[in-house]
Protein backbone atom coordinates (compact mmCIF):
# COMPACT_ATOMS: atom_id res chain seq x y z
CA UNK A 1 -41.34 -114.28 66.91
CA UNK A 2 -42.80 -112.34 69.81
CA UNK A 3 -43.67 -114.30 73.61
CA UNK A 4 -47.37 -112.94 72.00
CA UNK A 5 -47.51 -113.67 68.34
CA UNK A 6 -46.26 -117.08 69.69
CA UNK A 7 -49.34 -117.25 72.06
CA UNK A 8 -51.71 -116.14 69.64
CA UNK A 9 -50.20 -118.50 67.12
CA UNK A 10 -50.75 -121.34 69.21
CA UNK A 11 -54.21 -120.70 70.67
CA UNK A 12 -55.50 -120.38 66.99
CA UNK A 13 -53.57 -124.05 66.56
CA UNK A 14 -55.37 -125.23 69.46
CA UNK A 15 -59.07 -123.85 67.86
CA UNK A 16 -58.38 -125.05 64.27
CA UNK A 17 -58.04 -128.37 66.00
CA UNK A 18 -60.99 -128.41 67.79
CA UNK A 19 -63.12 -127.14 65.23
CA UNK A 20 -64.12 -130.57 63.81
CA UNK A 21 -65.50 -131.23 67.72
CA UNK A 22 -67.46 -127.98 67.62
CA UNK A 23 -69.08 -128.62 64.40
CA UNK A 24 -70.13 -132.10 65.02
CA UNK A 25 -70.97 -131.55 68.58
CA UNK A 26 -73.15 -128.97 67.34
CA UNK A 27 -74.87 -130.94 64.53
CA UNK A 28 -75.57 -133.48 67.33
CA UNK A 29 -77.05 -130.56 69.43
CA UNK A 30 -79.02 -128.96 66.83
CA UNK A 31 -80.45 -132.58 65.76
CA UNK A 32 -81.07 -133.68 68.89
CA UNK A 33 -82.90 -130.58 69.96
CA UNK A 34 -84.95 -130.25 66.24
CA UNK A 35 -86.22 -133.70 67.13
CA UNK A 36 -87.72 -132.77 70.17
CA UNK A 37 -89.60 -129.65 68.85
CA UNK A 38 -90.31 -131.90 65.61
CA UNK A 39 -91.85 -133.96 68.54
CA UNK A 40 -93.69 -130.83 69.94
CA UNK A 41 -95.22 -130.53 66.54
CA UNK A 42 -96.35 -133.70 65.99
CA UNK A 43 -97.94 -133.42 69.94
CA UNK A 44 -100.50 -131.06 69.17
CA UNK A 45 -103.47 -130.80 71.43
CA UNK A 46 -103.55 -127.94 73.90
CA UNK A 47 -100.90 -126.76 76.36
CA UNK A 48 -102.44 -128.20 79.42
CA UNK A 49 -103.46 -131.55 77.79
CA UNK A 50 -100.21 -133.05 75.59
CA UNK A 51 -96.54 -134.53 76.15
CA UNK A 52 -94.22 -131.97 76.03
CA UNK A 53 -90.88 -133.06 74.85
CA UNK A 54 -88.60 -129.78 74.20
CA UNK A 55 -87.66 -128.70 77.69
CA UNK A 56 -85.08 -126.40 78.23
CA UNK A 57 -82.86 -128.76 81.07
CA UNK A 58 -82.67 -131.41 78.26
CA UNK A 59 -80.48 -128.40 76.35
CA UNK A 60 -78.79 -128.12 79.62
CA UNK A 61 -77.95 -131.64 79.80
CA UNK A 62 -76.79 -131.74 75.70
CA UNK A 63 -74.30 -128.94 76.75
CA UNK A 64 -72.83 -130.90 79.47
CA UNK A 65 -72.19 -133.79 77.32
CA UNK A 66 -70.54 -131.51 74.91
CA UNK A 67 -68.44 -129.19 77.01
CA UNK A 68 -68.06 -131.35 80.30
CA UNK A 69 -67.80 -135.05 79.11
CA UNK A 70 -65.65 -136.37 82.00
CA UNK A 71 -67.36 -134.73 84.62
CA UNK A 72 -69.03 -136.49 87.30
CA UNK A 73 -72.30 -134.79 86.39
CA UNK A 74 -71.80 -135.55 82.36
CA UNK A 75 -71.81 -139.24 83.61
CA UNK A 76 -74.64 -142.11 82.49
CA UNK A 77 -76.12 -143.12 85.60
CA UNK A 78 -76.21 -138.85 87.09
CA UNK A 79 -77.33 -138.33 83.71
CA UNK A 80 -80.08 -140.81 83.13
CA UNK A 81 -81.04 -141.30 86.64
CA UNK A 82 -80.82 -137.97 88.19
CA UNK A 83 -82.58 -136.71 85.43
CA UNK A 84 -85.74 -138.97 85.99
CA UNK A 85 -85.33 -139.43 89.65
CA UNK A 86 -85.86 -135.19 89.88
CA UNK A 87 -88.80 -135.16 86.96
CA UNK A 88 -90.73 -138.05 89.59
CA UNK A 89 -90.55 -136.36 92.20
CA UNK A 90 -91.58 -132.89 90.69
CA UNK A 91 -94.39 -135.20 88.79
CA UNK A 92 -95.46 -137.30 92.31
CA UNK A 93 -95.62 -133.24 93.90
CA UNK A 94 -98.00 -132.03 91.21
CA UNK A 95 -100.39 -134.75 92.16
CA UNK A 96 -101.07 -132.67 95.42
CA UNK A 97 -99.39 -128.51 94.96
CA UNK A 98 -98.70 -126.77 91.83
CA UNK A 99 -96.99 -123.05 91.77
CA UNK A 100 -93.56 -121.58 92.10
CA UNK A 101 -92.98 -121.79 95.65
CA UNK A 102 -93.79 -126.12 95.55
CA UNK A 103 -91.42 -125.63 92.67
CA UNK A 104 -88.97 -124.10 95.04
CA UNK A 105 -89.17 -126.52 97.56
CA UNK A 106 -89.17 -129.30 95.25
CA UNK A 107 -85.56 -127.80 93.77
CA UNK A 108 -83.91 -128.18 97.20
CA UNK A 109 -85.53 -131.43 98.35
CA UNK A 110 -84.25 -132.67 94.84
CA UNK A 111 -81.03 -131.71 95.34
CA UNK A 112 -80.88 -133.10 98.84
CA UNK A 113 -81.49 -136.15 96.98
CA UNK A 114 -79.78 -136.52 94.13
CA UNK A 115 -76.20 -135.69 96.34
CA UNK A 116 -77.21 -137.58 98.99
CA UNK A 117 -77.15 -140.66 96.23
CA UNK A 118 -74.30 -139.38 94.00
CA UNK A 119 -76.61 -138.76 90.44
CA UNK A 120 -76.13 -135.27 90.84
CA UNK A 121 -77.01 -133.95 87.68
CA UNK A 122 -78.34 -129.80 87.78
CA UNK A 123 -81.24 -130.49 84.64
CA UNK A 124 -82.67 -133.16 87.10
CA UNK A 125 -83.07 -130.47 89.47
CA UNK A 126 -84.51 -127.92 87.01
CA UNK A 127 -86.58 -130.91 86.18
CA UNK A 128 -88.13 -131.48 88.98
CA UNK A 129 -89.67 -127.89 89.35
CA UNK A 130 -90.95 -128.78 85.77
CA UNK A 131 -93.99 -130.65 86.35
CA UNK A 132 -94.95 -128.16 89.35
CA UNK A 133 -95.21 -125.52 87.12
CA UNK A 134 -96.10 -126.33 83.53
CA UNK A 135 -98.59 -129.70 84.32
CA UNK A 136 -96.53 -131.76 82.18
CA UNK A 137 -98.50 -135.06 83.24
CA UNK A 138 -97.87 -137.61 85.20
CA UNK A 139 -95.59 -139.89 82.52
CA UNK A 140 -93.30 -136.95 82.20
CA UNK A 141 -90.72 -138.80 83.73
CA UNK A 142 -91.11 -142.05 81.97
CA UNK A 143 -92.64 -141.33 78.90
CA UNK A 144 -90.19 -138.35 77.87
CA UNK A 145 -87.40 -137.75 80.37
CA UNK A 146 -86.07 -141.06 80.32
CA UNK A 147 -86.10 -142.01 76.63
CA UNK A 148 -84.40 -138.95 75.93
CA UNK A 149 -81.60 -139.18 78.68
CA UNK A 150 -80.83 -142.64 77.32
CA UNK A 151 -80.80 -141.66 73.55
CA UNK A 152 -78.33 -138.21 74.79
CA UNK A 153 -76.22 -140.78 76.76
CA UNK A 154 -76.11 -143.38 73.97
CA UNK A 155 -75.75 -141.07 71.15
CA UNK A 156 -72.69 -139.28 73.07
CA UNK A 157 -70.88 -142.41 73.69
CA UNK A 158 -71.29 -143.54 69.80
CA UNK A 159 -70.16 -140.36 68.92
CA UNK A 160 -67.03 -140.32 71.05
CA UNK A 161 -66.07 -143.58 69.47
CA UNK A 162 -66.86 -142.67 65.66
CA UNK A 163 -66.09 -138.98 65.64
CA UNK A 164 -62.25 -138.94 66.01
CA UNK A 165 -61.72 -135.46 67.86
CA UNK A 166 -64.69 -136.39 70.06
CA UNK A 167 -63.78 -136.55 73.67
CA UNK A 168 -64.01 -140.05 75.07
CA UNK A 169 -67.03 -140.84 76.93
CA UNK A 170 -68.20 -141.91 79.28
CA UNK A 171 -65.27 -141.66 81.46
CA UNK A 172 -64.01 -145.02 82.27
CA UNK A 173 -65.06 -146.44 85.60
CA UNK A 174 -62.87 -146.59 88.85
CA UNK A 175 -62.48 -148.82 91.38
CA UNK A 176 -61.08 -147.92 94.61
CA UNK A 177 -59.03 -149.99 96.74
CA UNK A 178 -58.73 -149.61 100.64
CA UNK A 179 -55.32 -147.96 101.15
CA UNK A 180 -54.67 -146.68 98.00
CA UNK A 181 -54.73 -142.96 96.64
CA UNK A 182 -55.93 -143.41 93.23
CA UNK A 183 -58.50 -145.68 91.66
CA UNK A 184 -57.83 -148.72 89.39
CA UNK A 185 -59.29 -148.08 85.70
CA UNK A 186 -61.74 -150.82 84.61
């Protein structure tokens, strides 16, 4: 056999193996996502007066888990945290400003933030610049970012556990020790 049949063999290995991943990882998405717009339904009202729940960082954030499980910014606490931490202070801004250039602002100020504390998590930035341009309300944060951060991070770990090809998540934490290269697992 060719160096390149071989190759080709081999990545198509690889996919078949993964497919069970892909399809349940995007059964979770789709769910997940239908939920929220089911959510939007249910809502009704007008645009300026209601809860909005399907935002487009939350499908950010779904894709992360999915694709980017054991990165830093796939992890619960930048998850949950730097998700809500960026939609309050977009929603404490749009007490005062509204319009794209507060939303601006409010982008980098969030993301000042949210590396200066290590929850850096890009939706929470997106997030944040939310609420200054679509008047989302002042429970935004509460009320829908935060339940559905939790349920994403919850869901993802009970999937990792029950789906067998599922990557493991979260990623186990670290401790460091003075002197030493490498972390200790806990």
């Amino acid at each position: 056999m060719t160096r390149k049949r071989l190759l080709v063999k081999r990545a198509m290995e690889h996919w078949r193996s993964d497919s069970q991943i892909s399809i349940a990882a995007m059964i979770w998405f789709l769910m997940m996502l239908g939920f929220l717009a089911a959510l939007d339904f249910l809502a009704g009202g007008t645009q300026l007066h209601r809860t909005i729940w399907l935002v487009p960082p939350f499908a950010a954030t779904l894709s992360i888990l999915i694709l980017l499980p054991t990165a830093s910014i796939a992890q619960p606490i930048a998850v949950v945290a730097g998700s809500t931490l960026g939609a309050f202070l977009g929603s404490a801004a749009a007490l005062a400003v509204h319009g794209p250039w507060f939303a601006v602002v409010m982008a980098a100020v969030t993301l000042l933030i949210l590396s200066a504390l290590r929850i850096y998590h890009p939706p929470g930035v997106a997030l944040s610049m939310y609420p200054l341009l679509l008047h989302s309300g002042t429970m935004f944060p509460l009320g829908v970012v935060l339940p559905f951060t939790l349920v994403a991070v919850c869901s993802a770990a009970v999937l990792s556990r029950v789906v067998k090809s599922w990557p493991r998540y979260p990623r186990p934490l670290k401790l460091s020790w003075p002197g030493t290269e490498h972390g200790k697992s806990v």
